[in-house]
PDB file of N, CA and C in Angstrom:
ATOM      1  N   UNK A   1     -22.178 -24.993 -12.318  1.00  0.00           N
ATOM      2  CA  UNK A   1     -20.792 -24.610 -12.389  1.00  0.00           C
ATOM      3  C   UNK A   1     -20.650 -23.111 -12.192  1.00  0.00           C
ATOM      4  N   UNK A   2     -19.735 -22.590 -11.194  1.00  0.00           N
ATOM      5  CA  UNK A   2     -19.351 -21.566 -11.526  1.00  0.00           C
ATOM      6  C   UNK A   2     -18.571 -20.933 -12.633  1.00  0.00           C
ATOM      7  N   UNK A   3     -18.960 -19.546 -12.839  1.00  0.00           N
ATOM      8  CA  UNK A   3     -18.351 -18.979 -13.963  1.00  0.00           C
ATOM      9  C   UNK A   3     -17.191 -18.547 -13.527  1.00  0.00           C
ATOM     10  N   UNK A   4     -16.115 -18.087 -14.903  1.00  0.00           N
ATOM     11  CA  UNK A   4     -14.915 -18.191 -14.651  1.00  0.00           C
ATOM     12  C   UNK A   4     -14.421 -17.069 -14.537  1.00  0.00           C
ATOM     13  N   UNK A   5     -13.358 -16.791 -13.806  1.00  0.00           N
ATOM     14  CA  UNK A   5     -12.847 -14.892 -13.571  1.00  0.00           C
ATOM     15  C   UNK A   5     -13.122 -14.302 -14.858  1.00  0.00           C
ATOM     16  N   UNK A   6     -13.184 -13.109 -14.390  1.00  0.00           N
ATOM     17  CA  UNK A   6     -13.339 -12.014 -15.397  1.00  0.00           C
ATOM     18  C   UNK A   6     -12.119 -10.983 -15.050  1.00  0.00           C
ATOM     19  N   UNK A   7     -11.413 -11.125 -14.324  1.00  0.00           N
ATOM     20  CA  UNK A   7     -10.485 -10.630 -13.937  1.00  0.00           C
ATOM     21  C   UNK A   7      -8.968 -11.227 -13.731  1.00  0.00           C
ATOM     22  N   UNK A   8      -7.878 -10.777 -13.977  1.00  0.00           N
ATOM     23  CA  UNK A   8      -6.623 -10.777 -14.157  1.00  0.00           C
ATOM     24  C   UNK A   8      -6.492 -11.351 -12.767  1.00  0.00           C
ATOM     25  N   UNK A   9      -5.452 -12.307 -12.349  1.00  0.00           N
ATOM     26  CA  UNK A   9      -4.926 -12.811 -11.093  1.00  0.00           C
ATOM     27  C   UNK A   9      -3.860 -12.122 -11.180  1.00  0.00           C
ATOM     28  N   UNK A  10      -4.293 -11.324  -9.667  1.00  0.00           N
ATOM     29  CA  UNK A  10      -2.626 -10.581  -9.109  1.00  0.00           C
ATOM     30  C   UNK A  10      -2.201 -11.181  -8.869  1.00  0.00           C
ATOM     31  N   UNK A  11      -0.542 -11.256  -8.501  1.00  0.00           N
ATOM     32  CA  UNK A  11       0.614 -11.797  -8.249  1.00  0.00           C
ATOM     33  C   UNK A  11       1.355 -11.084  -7.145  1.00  0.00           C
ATOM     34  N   UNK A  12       1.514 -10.920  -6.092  1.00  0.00           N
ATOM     35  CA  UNK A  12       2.402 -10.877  -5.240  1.00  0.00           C
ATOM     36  C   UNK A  12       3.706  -9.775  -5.541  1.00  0.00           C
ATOM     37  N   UNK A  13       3.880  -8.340  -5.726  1.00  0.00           N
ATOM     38  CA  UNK A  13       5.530  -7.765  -6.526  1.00  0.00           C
ATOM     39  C   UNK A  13       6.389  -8.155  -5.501  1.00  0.00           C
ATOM     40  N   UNK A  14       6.219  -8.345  -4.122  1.00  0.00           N
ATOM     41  CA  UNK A  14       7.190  -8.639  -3.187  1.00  0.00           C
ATOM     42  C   UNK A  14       7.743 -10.560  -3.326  1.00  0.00           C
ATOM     43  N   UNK A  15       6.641 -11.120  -3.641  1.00  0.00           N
ATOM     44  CA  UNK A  15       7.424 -12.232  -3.854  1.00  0.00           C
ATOM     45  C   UNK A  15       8.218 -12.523  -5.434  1.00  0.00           C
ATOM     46  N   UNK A  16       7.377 -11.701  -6.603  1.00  0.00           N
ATOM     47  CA  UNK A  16       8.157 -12.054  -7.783  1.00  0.00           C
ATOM     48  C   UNK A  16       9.617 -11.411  -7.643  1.00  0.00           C
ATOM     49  N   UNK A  17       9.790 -10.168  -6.451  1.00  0.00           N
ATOM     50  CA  UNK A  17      11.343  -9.565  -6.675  1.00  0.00           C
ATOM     51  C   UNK A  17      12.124 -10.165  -5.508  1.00  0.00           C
ATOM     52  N   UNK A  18      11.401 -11.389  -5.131  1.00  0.00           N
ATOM     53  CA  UNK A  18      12.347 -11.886  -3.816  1.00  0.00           C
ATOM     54  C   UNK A  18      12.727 -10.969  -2.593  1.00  0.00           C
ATOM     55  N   UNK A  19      11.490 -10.000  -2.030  1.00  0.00           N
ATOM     56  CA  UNK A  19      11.884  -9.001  -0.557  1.00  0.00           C
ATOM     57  C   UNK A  19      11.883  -9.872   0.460  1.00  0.00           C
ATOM     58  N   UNK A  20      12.501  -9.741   1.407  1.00  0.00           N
ATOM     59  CA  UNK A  20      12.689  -9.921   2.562  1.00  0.00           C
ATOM     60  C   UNK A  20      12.114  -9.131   3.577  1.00  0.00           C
ATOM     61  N   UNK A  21      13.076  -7.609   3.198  1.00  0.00           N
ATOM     62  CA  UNK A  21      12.261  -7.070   4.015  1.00  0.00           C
ATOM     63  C   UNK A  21      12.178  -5.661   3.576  1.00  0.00           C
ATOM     64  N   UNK A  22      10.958  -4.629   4.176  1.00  0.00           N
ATOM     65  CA  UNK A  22      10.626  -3.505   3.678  1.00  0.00           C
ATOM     66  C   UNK A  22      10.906  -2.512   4.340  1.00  0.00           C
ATOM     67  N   UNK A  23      11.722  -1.595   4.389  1.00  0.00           N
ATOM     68  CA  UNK A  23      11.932  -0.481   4.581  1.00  0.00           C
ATOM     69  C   UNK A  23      10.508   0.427   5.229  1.00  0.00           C
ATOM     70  N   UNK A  24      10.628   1.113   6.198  1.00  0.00           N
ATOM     71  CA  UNK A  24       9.393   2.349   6.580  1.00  0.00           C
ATOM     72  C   UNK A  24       9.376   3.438   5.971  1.00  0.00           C
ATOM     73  N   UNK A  25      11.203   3.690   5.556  1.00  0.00           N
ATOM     74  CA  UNK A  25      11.522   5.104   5.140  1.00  0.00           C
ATOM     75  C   UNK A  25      11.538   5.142   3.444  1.00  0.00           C
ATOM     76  N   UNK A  26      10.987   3.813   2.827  1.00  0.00           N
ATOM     77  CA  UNK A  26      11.102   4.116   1.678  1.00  0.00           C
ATOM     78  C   UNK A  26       9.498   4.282   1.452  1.00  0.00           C
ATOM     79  N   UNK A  27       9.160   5.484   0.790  1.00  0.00           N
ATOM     80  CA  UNK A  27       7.826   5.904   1.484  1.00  0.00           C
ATOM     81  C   UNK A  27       7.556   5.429  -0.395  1.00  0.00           C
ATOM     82  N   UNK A  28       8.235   6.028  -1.006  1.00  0.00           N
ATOM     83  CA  UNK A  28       7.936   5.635  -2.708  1.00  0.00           C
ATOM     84  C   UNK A  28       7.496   4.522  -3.194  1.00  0.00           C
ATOM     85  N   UNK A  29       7.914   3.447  -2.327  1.00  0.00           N
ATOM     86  CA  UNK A  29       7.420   2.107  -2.228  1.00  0.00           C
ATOM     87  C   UNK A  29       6.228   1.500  -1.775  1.00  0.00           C
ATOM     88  N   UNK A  30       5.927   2.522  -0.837  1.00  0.00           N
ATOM     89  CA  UNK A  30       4.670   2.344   0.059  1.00  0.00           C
ATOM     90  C   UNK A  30       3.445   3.030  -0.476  1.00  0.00           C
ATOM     91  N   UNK A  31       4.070   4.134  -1.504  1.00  0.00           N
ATOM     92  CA  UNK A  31       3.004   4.526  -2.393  1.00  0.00           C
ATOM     93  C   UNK A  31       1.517   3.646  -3.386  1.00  0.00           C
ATOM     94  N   UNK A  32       2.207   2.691  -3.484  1.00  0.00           N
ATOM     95  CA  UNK A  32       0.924   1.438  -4.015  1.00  0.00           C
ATOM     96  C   UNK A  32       0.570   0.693  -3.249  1.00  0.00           C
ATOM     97  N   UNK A  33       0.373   0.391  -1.620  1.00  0.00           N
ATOM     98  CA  UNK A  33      -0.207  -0.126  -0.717  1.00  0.00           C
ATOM     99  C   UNK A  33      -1.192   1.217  -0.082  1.00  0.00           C
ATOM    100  N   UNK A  34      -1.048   2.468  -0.575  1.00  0.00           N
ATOM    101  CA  UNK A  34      -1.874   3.570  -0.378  1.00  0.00           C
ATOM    102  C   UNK A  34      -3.060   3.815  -0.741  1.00  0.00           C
ATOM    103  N   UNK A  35      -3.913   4.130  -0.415  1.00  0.00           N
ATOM    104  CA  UNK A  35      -4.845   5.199  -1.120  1.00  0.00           C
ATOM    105  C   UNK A  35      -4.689   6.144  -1.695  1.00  0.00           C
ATOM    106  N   UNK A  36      -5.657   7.378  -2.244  1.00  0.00           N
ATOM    107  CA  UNK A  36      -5.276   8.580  -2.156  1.00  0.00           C
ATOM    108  C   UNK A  36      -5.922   9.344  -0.835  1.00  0.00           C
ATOM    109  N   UNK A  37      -6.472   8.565  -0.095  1.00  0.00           N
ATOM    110  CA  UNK A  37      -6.227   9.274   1.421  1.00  0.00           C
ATOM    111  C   UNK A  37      -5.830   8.728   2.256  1.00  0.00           C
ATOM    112  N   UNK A  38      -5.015   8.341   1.798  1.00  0.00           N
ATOM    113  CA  UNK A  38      -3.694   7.130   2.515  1.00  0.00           C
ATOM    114  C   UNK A  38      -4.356   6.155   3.629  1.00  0.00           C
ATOM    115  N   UNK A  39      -5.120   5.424   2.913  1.00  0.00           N
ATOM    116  CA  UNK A  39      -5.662   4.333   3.923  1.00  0.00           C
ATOM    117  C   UNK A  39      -4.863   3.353   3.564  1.00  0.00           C
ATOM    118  N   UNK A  40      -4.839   2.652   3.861  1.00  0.00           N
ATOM    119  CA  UNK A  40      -3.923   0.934   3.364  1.00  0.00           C
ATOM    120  C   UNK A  40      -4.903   0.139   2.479  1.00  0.00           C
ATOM    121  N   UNK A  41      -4.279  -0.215   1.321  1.00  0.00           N
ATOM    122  CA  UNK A  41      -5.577  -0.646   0.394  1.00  0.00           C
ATOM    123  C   UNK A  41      -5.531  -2.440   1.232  1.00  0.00           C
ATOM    124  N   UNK A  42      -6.570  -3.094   0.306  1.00  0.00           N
ATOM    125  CA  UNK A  42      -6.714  -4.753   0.791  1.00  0.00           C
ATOM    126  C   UNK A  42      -5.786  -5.306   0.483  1.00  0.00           C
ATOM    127  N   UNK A  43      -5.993  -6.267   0.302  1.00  0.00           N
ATOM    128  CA  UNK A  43      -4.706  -7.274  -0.069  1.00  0.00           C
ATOM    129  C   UNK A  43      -5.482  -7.829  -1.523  1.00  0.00           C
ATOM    130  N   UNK A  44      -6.605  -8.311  -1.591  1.00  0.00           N
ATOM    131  CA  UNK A  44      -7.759  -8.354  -2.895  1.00  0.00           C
ATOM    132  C   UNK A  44      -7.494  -7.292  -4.221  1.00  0.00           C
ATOM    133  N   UNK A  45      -6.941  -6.008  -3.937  1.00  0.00           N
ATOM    134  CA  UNK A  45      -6.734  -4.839  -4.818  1.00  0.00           C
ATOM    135  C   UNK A  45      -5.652  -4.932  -5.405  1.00  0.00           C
ATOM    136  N   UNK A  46      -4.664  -5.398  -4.321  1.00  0.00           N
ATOM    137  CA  UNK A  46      -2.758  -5.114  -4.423  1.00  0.00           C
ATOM    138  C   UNK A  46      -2.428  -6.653  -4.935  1.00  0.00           C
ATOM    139  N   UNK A  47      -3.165  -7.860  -4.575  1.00  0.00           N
ATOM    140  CA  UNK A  47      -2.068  -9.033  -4.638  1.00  0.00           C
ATOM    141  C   UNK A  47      -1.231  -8.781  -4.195  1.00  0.00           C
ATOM    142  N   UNK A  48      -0.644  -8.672  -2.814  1.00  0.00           N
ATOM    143  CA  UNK A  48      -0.301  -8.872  -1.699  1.00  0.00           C
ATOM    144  C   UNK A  48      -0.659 -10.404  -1.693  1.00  0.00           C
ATOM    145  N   UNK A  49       1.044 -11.348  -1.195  1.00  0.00           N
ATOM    146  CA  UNK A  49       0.425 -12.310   0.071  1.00  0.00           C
ATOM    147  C   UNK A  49       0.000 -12.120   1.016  1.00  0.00           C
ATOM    148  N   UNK A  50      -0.208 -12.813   2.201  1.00  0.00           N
ATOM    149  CA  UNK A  50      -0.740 -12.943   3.309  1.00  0.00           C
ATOM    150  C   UNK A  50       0.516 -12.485   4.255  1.00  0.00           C
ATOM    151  N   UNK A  51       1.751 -12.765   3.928  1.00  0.00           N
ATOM    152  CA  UNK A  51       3.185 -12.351   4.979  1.00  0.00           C
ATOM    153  C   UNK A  51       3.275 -10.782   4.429  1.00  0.00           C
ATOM    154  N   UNK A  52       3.532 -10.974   3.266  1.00  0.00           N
ATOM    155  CA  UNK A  52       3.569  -9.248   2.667  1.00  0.00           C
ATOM    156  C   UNK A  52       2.565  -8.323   3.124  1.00  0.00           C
ATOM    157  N   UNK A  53       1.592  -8.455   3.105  1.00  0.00           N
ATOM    158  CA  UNK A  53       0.856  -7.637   3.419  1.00  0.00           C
ATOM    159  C   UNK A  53       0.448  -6.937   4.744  1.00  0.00           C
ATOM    160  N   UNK A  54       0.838  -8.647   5.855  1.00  0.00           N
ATOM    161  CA  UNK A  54       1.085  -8.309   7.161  1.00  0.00           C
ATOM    162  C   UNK A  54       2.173  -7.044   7.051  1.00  0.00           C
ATOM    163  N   UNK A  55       3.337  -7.352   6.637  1.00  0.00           N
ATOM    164  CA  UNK A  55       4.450  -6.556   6.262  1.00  0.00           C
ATOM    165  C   UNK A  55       4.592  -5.288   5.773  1.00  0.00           C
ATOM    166  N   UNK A  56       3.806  -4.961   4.928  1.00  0.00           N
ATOM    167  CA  UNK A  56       3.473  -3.521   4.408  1.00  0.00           C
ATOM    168  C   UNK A  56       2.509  -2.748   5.476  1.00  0.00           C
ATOM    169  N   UNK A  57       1.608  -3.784   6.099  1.00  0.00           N
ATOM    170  CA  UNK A  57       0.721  -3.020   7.264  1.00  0.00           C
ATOM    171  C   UNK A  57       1.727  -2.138   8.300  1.00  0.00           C
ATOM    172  N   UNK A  58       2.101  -2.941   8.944  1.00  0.00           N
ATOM    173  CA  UNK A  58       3.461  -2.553   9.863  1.00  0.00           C
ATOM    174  C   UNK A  58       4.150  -1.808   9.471  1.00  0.00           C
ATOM    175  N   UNK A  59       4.826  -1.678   8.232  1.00  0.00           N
ATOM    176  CA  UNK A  59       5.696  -0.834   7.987  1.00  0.00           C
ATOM    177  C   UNK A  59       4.589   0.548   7.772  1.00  0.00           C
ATOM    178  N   UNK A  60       3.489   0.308   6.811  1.00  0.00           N
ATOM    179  CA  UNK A  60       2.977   1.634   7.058  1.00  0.00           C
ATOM    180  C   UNK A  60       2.594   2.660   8.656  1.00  0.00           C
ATOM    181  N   UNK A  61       2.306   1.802   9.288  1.00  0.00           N
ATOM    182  CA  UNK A  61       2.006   2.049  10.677  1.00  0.00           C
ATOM    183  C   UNK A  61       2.954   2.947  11.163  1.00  0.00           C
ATOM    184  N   UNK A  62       4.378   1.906  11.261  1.00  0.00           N
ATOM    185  CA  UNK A  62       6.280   2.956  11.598  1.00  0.00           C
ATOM    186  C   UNK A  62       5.931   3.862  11.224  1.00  0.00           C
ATOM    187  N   UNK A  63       5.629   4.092   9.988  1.00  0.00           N
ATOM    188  CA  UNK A  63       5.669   5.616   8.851  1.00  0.00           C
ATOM    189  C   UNK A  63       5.254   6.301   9.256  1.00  0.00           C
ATOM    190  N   UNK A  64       3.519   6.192   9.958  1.00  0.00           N
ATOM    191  CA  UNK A  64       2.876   6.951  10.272  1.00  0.00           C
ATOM    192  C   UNK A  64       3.447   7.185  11.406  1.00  0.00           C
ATOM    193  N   UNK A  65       3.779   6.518  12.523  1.00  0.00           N
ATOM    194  CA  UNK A  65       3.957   6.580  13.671  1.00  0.00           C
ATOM    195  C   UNK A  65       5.416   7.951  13.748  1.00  0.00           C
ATOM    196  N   UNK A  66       5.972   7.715  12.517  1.00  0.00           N
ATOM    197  CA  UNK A  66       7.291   8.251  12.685  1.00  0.00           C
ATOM    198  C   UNK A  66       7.095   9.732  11.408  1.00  0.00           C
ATOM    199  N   UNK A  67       5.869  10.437  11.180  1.00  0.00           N
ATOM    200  CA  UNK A  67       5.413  11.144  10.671  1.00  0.00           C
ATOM    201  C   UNK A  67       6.089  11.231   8.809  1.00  0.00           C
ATOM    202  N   UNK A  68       6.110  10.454   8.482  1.00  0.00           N
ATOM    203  CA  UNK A  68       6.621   9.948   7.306  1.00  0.00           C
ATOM    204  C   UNK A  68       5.871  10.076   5.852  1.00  0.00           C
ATOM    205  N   UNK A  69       4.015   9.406   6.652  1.00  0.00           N
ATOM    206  CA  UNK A  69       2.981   9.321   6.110  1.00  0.00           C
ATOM    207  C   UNK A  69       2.117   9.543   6.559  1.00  0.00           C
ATOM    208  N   UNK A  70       1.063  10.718   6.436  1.00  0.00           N
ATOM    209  CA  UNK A  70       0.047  11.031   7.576  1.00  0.00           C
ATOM    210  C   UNK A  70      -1.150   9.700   7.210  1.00  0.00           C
ATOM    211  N   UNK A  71      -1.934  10.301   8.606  1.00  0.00           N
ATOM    212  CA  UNK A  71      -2.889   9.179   8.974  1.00  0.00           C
ATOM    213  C   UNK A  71      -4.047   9.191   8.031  1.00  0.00           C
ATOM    214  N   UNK A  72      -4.889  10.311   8.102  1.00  0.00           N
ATOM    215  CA  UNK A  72      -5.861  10.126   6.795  1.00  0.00           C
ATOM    216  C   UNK A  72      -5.979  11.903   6.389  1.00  0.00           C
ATOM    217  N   UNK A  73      -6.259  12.128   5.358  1.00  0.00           N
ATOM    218  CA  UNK A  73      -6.605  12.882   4.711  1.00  0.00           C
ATOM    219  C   UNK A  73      -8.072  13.421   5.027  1.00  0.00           C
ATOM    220  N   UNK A  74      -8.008  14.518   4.789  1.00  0.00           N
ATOM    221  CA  UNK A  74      -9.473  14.948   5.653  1.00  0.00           C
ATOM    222  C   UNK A  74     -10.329  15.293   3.980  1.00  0.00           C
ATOM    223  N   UNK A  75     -11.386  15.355   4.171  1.00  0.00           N
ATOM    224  CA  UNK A  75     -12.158  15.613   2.741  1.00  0.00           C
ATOM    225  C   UNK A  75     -12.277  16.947   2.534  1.00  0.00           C
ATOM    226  N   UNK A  76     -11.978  18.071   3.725  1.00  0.00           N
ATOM    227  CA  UNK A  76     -11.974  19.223   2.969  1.00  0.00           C
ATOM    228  C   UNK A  76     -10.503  19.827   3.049  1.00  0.00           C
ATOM    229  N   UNK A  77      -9.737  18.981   2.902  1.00  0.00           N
ATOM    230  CA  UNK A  77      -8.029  18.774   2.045  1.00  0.00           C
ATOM    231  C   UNK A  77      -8.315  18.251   0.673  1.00  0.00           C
ATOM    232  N   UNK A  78      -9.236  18.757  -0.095  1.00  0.00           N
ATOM    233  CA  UNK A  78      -8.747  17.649  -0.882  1.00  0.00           C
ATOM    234  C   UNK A  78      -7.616  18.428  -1.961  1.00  0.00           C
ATOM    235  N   UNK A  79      -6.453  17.126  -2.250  1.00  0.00           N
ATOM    236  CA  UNK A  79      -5.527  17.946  -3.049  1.00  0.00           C
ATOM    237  C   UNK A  79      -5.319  17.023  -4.559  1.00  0.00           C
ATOM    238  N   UNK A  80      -4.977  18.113  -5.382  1.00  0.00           N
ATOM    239  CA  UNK A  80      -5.217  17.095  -6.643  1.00  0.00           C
ATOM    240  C   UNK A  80      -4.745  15.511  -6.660  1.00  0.00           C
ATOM    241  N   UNK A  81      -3.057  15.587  -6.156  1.00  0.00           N
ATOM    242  CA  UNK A  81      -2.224  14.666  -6.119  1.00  0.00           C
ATOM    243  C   UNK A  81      -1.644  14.441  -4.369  1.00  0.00           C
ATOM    244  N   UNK A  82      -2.270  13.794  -4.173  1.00  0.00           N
ATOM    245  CA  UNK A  82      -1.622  13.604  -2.293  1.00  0.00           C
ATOM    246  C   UNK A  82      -0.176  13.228  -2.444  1.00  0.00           C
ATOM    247  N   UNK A  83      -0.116  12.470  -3.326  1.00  0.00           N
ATOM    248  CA  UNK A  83       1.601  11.789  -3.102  1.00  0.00           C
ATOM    249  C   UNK A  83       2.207  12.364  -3.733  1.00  0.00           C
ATOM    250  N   UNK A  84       2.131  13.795  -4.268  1.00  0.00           N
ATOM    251  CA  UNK A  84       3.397  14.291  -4.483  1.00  0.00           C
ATOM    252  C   UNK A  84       3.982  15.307  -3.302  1.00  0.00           C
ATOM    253  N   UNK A  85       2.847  15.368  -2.547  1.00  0.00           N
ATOM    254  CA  UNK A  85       3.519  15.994  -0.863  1.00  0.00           C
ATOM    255  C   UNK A  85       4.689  14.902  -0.215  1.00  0.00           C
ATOM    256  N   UNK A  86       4.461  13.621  -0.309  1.00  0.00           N
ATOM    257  CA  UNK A  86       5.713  12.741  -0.193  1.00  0.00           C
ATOM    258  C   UNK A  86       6.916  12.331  -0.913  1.00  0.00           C
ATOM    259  N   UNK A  87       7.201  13.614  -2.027  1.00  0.00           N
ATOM    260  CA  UNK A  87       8.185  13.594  -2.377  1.00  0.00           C
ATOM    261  C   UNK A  87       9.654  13.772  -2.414  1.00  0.00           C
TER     262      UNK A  87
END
């Protein structure tokens, strides 16, 4: 038999608050699909579904694309708090 989680089952925040759809420009939101060198975390970390997460990908992408959210953080940037430059 396998043994049993040792860990908490994430839940989805986009499906418990009923989204539809996500904004690019709400960057505050996009703050917990982040890193702190703004990579896009998994979907394993966040509990993210499988549509959401497609969804947050994309929208992070716009962001970047539309200089909103930079692409990665370089290691000799390092700054205490990255996301308070997106404030």
């Amino acid at each position: 038999m396998s043994e049993k989680r040792k860990y908490k089952k994430r839940y989805c925040k986009y499906c418990e608050a009923k989204i539809d759809f996500i904004d690019y420009k709400d960057v505050a939101s996009l703050r917990f699909s982040l890193s702190e060198r703004y990579k896009i975390m998994p979907r394993r970390l966040t509990g993210n579904c499988k549509k959401h997460q497609d969804m947050v990908s994309n929208v992070i992408k716009r962001a970047r694309a539309a200089a909103f959210v930079p692409y990665v953080v370089t290691r000799k940037e390092v700054v205490p708090n990255p996301f308070e430059i997106l404030k």
